[in-house]
C-alpha atoms as a PDB file:
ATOM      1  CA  UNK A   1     104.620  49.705 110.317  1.00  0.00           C
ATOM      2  CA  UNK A   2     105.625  48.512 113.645  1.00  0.00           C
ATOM      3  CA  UNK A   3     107.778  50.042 116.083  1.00  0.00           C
ATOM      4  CA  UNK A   4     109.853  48.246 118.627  1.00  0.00           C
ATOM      5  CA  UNK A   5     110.823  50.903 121.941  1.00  0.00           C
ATOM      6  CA  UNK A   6     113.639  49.469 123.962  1.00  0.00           C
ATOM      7  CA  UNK A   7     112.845  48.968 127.823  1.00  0.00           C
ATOM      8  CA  UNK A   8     115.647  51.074 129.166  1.00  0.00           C
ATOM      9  CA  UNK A   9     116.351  53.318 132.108  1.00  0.00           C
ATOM     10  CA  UNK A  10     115.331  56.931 130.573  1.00  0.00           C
ATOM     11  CA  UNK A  11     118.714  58.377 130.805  1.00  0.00           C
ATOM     12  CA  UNK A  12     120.144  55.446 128.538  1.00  0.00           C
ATOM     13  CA  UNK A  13     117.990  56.604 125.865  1.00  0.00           C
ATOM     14  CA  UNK A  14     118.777  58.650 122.989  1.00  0.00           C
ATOM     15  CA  UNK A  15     116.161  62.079 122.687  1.00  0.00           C
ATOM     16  CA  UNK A  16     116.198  64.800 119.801  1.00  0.00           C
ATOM     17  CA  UNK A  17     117.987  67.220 121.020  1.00  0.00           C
ATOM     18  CA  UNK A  18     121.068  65.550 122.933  1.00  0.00           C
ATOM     19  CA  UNK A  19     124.695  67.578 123.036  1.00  0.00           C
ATOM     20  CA  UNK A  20     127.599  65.591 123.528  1.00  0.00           C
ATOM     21  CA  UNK A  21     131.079  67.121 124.327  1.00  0.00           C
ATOM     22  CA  UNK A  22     132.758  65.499 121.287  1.00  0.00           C
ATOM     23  CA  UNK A  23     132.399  63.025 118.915  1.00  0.00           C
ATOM     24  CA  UNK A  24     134.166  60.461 120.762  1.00  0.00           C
ATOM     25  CA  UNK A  25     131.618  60.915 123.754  1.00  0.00           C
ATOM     26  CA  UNK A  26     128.372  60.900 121.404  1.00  0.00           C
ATOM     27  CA  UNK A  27     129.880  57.357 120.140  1.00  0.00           C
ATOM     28  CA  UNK A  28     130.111  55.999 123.170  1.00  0.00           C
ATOM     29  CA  UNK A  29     126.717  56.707 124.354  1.00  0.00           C
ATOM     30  CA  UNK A  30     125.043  55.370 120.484  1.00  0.00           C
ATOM     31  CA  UNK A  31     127.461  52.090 121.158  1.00  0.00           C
ATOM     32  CA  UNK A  32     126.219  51.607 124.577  1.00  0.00           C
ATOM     33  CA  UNK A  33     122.678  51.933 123.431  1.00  0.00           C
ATOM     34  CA  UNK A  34     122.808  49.811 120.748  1.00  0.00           C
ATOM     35  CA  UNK A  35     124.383  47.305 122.284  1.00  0.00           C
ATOM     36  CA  UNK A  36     121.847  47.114 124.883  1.00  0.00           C
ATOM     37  CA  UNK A  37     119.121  46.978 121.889  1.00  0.00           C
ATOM     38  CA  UNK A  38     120.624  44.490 119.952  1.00  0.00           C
ATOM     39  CA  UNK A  39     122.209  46.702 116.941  1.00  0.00           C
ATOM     40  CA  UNK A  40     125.272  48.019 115.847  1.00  0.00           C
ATOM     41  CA  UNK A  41     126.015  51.334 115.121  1.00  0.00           C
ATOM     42  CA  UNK A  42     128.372  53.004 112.573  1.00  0.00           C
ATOM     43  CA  UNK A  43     129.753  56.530 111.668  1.00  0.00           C
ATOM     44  CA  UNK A  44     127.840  58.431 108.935  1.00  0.00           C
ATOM     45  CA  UNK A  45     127.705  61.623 107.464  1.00  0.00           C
ATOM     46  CA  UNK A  46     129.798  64.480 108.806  1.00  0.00           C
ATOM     47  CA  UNK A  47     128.590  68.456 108.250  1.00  0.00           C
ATOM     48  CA  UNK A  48     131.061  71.094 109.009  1.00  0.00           C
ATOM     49  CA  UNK A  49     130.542  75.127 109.588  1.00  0.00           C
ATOM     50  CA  UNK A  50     132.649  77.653 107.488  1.00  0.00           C
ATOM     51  CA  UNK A  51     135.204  77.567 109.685  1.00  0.00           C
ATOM     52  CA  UNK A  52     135.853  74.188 109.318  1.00  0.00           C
ATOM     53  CA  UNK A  53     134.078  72.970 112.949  1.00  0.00           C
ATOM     54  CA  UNK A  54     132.319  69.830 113.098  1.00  0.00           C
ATOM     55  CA  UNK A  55     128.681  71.154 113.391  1.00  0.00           C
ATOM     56  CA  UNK A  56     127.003  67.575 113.116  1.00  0.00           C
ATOM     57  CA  UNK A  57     127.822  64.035 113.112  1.00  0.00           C
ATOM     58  CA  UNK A  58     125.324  61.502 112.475  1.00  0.00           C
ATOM     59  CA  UNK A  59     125.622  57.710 113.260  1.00  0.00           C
ATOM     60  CA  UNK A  60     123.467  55.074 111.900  1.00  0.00           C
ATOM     61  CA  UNK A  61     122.431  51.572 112.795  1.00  0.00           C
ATOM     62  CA  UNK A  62     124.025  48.882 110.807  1.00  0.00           C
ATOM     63  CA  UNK A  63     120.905  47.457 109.465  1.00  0.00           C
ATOM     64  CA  UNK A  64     120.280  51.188 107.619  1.00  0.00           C
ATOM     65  CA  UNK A  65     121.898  50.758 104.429  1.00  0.00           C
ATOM     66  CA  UNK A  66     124.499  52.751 102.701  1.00  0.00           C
ATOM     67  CA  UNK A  67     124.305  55.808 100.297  1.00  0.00           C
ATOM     68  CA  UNK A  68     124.299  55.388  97.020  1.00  0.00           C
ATOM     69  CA  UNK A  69     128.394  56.249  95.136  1.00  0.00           C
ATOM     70  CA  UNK A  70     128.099  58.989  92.866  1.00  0.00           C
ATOM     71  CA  UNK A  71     128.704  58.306  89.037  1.00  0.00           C
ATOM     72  CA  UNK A  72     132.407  60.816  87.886  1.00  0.00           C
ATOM     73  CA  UNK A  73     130.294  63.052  85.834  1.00  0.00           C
ATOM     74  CA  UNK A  74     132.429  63.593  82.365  1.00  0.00           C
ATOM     75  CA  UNK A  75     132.237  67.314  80.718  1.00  0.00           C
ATOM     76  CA  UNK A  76     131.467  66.790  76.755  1.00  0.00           C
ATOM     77  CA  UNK A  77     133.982  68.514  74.766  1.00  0.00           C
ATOM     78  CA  UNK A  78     131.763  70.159  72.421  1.00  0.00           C
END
């Protein structure tokens, strides 16, 4: 498998680990970045704590696919 690693100034680069104020901030950055790389990114999954915080939001590059709908599961009436 090869990998392809941007040539960008280290502080333009995403790392495990990074904390952005809010949502709207962490976009930015992933936009920025990806624009600079050639991709598009898109909103993803959202998890959210017990009391209803945003605990992580995950963006994705538009060349990742999508999730697979889940089939309305019927109860039997036996």
């Amino acid at each position: 498998m090869k990998e392809w690693i941007p040539c960008l100034a280290t502080n333009c680069k995403p790392y495990v680990g990074i904390l952005f104020l809010s949502i709207e901030d962490g976009l930015k950055f992933y936009k920025t970045y990806a624009d600079r790389c050639g991709f598009n990114v898109r909103k993803a999954t959202i998890t959210k704590s017990k009391k209803c915080y945003v605990a992580f939001k995950y963006f994705l590059s538009n060349k990742a696919g999508f999730k697979e709908k889940r089939k309305a599961q019927v109860a039997d009436k036996g």
